[in-house]
C-alpha atoms as a PDB file:
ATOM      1  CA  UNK A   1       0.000   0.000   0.000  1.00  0.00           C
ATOM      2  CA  UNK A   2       1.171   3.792  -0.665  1.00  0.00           C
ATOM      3  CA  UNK A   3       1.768   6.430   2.150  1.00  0.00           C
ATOM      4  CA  UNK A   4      -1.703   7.944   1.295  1.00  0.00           C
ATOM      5  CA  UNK A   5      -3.853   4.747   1.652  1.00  0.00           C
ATOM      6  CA  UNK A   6      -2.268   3.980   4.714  1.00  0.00           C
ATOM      7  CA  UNK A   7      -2.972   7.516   5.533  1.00  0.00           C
ATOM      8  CA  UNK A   8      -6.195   7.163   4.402  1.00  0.00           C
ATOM      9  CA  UNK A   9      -6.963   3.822   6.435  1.00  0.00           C
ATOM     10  CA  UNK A  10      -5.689   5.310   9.786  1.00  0.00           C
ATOM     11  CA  UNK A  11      -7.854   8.538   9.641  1.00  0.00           C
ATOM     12  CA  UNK A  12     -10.536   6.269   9.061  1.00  0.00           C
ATOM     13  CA  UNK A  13     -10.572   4.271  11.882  1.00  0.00           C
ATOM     14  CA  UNK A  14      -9.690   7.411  14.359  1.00  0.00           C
ATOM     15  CA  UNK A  15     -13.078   8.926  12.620  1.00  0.00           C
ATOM     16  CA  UNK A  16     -15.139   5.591  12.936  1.00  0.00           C
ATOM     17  CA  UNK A  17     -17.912   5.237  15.549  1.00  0.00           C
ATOM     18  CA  UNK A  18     -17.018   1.520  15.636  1.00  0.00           C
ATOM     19  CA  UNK A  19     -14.289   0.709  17.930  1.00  0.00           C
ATOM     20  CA  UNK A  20     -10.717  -0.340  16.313  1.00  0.00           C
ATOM     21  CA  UNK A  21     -11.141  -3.834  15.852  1.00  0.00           C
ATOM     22  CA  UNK A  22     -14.638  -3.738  14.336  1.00  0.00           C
ATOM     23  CA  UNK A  23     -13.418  -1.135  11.717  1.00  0.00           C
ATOM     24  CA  UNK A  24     -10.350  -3.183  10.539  1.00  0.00           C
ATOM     25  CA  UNK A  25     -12.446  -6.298  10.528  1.00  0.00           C
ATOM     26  CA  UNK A  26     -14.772  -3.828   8.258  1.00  0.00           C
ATOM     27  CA  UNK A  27     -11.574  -2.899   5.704  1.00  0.00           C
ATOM     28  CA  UNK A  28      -9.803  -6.222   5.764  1.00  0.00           C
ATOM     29  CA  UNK A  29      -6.685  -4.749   7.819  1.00  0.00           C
ATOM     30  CA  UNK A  30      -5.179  -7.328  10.088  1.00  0.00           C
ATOM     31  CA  UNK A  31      -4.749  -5.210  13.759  1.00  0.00           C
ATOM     32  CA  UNK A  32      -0.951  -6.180  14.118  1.00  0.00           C
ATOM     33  CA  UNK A  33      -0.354  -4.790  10.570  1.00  0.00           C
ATOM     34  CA  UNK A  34      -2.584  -1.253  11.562  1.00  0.00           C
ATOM     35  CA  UNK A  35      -0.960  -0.832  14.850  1.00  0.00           C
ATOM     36  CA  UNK A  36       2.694  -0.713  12.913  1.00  0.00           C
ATOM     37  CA  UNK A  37       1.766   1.637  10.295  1.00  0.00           C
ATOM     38  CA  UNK A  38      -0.056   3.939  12.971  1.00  0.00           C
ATOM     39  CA  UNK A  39       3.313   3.424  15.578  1.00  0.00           C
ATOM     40  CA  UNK A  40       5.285   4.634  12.691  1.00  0.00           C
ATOM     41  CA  UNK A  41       2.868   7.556  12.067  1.00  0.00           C
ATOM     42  CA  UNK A  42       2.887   8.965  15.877  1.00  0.00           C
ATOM     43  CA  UNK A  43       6.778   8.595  15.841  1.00  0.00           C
ATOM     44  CA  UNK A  44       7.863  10.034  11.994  1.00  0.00           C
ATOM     45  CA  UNK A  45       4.389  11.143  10.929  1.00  0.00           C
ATOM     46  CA  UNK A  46       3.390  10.995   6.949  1.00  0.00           C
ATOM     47  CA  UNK A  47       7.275   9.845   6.011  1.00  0.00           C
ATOM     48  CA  UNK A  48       7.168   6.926   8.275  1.00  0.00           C
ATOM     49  CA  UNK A  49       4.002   5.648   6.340  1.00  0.00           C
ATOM     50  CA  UNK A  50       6.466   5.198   3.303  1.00  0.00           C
ATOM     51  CA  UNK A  51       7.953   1.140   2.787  1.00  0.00           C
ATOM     52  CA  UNK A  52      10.924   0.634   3.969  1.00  0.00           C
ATOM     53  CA  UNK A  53      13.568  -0.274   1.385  1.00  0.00           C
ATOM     54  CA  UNK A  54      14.615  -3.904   1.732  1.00  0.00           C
ATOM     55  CA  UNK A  55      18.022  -4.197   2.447  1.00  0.00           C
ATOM     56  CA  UNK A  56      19.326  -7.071   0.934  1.00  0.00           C
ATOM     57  CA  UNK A  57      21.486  -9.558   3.573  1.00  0.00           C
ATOM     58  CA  UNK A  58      24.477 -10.587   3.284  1.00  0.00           C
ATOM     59  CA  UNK A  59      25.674 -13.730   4.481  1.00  0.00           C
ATOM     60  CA  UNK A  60      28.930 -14.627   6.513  1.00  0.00           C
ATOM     61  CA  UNK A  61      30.395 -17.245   4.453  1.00  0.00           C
ATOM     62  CA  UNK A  62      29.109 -15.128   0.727  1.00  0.00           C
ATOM     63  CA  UNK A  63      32.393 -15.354  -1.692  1.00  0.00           C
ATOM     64  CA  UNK A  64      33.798 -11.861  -2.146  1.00  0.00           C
ATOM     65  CA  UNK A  65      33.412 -10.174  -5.302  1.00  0.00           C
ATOM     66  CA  UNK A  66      37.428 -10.859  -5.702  1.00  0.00           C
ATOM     67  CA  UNK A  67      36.854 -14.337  -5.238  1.00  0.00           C
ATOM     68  CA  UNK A  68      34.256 -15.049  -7.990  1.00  0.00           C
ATOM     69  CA  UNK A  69      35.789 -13.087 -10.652  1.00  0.00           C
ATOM     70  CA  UNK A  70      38.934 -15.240  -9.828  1.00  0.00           C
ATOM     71  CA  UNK A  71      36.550 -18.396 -10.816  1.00  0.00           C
ATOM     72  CA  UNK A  72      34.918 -16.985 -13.728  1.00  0.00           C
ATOM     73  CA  UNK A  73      38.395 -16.121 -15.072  1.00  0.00           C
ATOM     74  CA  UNK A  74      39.998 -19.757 -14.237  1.00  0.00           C
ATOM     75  CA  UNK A  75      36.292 -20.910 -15.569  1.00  0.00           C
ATOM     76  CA  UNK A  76      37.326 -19.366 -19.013  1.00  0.00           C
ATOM     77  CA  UNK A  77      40.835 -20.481 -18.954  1.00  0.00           C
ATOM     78  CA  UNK A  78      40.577 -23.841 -18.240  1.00  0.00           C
ATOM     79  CA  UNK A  79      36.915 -25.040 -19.714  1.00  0.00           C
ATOM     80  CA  UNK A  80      37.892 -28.658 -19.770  1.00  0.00           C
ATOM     81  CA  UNK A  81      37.665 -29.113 -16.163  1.00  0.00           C
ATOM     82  CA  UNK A  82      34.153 -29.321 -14.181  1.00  0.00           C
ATOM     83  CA  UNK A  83      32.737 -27.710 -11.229  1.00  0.00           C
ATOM     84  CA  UNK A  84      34.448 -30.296  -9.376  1.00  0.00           C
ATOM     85  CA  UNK A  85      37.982 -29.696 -10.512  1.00  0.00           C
ATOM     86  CA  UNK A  86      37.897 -26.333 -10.515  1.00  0.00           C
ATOM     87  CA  UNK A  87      36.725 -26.061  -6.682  1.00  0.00           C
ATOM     88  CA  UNK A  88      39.448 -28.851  -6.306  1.00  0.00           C
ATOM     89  CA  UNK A  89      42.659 -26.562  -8.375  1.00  0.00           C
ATOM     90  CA  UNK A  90      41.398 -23.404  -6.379  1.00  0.00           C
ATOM     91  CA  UNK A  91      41.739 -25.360  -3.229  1.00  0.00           C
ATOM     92  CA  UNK A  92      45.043 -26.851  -3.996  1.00  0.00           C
ATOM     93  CA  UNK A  93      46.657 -24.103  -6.146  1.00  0.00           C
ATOM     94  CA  UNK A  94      45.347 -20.727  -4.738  1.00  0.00           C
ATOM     95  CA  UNK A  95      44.964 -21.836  -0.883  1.00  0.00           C
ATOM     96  CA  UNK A  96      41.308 -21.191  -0.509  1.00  0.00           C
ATOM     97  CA  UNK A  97      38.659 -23.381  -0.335  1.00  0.00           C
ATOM     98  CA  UNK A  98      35.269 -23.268  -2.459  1.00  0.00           C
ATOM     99  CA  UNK A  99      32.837 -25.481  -2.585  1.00  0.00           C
ATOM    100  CA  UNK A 100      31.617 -27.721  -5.547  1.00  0.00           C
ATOM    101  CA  UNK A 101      28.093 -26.371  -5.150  1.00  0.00           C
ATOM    102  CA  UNK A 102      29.426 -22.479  -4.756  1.00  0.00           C
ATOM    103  CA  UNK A 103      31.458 -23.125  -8.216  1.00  0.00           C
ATOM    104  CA  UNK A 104      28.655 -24.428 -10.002  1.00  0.00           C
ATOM    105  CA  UNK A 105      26.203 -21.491  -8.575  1.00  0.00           C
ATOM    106  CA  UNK A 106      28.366 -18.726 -10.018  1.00  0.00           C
ATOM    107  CA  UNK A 107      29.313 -20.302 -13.067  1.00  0.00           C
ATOM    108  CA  UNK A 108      25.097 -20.631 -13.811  1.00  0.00           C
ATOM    109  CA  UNK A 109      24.194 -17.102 -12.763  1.00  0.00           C
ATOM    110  CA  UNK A 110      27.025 -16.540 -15.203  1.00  0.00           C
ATOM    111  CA  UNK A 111      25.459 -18.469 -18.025  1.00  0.00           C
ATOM    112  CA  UNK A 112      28.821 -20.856 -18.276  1.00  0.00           C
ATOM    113  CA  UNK A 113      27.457 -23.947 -17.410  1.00  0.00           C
ATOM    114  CA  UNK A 114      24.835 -25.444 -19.854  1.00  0.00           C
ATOM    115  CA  UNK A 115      21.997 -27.965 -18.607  1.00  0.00           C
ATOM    116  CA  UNK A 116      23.629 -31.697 -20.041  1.00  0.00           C
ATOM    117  CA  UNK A 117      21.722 -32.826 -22.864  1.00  0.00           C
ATOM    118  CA  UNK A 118      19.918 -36.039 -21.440  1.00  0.00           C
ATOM    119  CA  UNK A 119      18.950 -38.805 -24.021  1.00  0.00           C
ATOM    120  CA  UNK A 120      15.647 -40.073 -23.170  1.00  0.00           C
ATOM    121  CA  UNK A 121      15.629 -43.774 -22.777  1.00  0.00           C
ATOM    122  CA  UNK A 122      12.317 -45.474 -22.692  1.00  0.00           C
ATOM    123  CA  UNK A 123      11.578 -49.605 -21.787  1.00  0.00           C
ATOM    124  CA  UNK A 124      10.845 -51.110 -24.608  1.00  0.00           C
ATOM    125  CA  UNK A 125       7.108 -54.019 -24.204  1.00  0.00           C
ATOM    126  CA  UNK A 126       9.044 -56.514 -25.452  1.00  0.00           C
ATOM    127  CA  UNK A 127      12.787 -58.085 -25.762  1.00  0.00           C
ATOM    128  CA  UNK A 128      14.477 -57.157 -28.899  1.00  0.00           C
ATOM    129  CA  UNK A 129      15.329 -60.973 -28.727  1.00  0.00           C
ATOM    130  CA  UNK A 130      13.049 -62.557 -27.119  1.00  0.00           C
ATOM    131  CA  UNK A 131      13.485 -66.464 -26.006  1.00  0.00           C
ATOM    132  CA  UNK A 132      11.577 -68.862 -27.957  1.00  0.00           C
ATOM    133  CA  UNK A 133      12.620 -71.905 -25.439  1.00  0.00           C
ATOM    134  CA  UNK A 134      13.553 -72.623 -22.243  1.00  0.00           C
ATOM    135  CA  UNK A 135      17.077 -72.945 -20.894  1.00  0.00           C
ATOM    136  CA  UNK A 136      17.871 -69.618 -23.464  1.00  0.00           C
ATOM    137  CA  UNK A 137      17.752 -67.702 -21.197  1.00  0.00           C
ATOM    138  CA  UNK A 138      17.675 -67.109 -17.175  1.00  0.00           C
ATOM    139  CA  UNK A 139      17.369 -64.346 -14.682  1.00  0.00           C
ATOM    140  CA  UNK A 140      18.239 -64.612 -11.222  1.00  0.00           C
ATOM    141  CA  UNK A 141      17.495 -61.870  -8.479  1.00  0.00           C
ATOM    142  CA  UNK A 142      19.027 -61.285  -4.944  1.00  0.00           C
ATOM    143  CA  UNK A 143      17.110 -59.390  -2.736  1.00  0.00           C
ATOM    144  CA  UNK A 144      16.628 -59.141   1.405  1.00  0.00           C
ATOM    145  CA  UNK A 145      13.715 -58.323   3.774  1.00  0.00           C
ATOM    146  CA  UNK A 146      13.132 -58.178   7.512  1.00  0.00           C
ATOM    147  CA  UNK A 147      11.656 -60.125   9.303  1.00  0.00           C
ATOM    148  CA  UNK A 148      10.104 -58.946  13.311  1.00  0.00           C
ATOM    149  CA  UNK A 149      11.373 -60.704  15.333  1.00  0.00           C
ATOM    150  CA  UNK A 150      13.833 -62.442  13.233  1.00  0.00           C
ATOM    151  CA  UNK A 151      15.971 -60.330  11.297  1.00  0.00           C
ATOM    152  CA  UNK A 152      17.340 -60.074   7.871  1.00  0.00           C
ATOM    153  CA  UNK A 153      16.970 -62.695   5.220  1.00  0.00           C
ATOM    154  CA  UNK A 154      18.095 -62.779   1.925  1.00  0.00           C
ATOM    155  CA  UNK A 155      16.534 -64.403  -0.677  1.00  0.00           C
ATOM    156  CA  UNK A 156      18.145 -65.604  -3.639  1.00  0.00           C
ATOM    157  CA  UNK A 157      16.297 -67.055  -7.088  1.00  0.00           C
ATOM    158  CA  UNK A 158      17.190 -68.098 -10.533  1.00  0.00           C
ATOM    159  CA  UNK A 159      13.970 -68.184 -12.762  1.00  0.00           C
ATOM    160  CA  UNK A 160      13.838 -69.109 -16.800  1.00  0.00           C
ATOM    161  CA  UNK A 161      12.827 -66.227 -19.177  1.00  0.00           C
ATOM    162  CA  UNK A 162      10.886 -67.965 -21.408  1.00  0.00           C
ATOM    163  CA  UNK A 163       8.648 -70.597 -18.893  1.00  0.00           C
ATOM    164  CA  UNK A 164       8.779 -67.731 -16.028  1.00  0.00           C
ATOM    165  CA  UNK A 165       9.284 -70.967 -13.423  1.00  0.00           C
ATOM    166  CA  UNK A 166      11.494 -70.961 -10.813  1.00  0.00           C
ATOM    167  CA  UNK A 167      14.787 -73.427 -11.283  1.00  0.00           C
ATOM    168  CA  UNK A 168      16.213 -72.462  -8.083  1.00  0.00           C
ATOM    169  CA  UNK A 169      15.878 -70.280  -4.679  1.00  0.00           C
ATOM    170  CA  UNK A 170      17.250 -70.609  -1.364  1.00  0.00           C
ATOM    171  CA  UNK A 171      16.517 -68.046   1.832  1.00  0.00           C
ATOM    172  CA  UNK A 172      19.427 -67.376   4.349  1.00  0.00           C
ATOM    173  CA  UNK A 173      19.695 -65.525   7.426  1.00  0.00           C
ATOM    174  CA  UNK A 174      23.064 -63.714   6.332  1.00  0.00           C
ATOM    175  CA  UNK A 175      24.491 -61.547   3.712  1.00  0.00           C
ATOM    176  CA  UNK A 176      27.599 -63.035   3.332  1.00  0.00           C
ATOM    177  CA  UNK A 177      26.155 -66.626   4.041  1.00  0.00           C
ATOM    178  CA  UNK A 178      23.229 -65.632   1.444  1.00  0.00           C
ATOM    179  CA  UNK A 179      26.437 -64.693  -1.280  1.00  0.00           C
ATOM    180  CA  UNK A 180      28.073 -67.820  -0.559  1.00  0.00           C
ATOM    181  CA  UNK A 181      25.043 -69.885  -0.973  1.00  0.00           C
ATOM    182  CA  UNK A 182      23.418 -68.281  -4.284  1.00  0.00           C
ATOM    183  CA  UNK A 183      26.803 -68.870  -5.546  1.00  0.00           C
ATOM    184  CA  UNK A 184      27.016 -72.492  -4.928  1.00  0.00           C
ATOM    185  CA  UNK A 185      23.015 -72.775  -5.205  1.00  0.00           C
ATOM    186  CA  UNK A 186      23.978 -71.441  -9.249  1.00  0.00           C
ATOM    187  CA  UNK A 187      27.217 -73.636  -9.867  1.00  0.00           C
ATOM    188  CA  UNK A 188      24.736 -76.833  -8.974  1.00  0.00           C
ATOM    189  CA  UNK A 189      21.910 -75.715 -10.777  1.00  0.00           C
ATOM    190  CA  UNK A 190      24.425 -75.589 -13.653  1.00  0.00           C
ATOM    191  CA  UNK A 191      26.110 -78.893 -13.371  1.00  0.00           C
ATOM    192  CA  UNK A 192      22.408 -80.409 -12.940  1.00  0.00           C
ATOM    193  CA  UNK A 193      21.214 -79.051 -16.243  1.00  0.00           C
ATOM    194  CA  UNK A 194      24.091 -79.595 -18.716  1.00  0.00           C
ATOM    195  CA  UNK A 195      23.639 -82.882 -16.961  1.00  0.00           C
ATOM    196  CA  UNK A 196      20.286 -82.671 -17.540  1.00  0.00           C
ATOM    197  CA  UNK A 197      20.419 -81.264 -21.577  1.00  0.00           C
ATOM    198  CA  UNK A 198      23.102 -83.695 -22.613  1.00  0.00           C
END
């Protein structure tokens, strides 16, 4: 609002027959916001009705102006190396430290660092090559859960593409024991099967 609506607001409510709060209520005006302006106007009169610039703050650990010139410039010189490196050379070379994240800031507000171009990559519905049999192909899967009361189990499988049934699983108590056991649990199934196909 502008000095002369705030103005405006305050002589109406020292005019009103209602009391304070009913008139604000009437306008919209919140009381907290009201009392301000009208402190302001008994202490600087009209001029302290005017905003109050914003002062913008600084913070303790902002880079100097010095500073960020002195990475746009080794920016410019050097554009082979990333945010990364370059917060790593000025660290290591000049003696100050800058952070990854400060590096890449500046250099964006700066316009030097370009988005990545990302390639879109979409799963396909099907296989390129799917399997027309069984044995072509198998897919095995290692994953844990807890159990209350229990603990962590791991659960290894081996199932066939093509049939979707399950050669093999086994369920262990222990990560390392789990490894251990999908490993030999896959070198049997193996031997069984060439058995088996020959």
């Amino acid at each position: 609002m502008t000095q002369a609506e705030k103005m405006e607001i305050i002589t109406l409510v020292e005019q009103s027959p209602l009391s304070v709060k009913a008139t604000l209520k009437e306008i919209g005006i919140h009381r907290s916001t009201f009392y301000a302006w009208y402190k302001r106007y008994l202490q600087q009169g009209y001029d302290g009705l005017a905003d109050k610039p914003v002062k913008r703050r600084g913070y303790w650990n902002q880079l100097p102006p010095k500073e960020k010139e002195q990475i746009v410039t080794l920016a410019l010189e050097r554009p082979d190396l990333s945010c990364r490196e370059l917060a790593w050379h000025i660290t290591d070379q000049q003696g100050w430290f800058v952070s990854e994240s400060s590096v890449y800031r500046l250099l964006k507000s700066r316009g030097l660092v370009t988005t990545p171009a990302y390639r879109l990559m979409e799963a396909a519905d099907h296989f390129t090559n799917p399997t027309t049999a069984t044995n072509q192909l198998w897919q095995t899967d290692f994953t844990y859960f807890k159990i209350r009361g229990w603990g962590w189990y791991y659960l290894s499988t081996v199932m066939d593409d093509y049939s979707r049934y399950i050669l093999s699983w086994e369920l262990c108590p222990q990560s390392v024991i789990a490894l251990k056991c999908r490993l030999q649990m896959q070198k049997e199934l193996c031997t069984k099967l060439c058995k088996w196909l020959d």
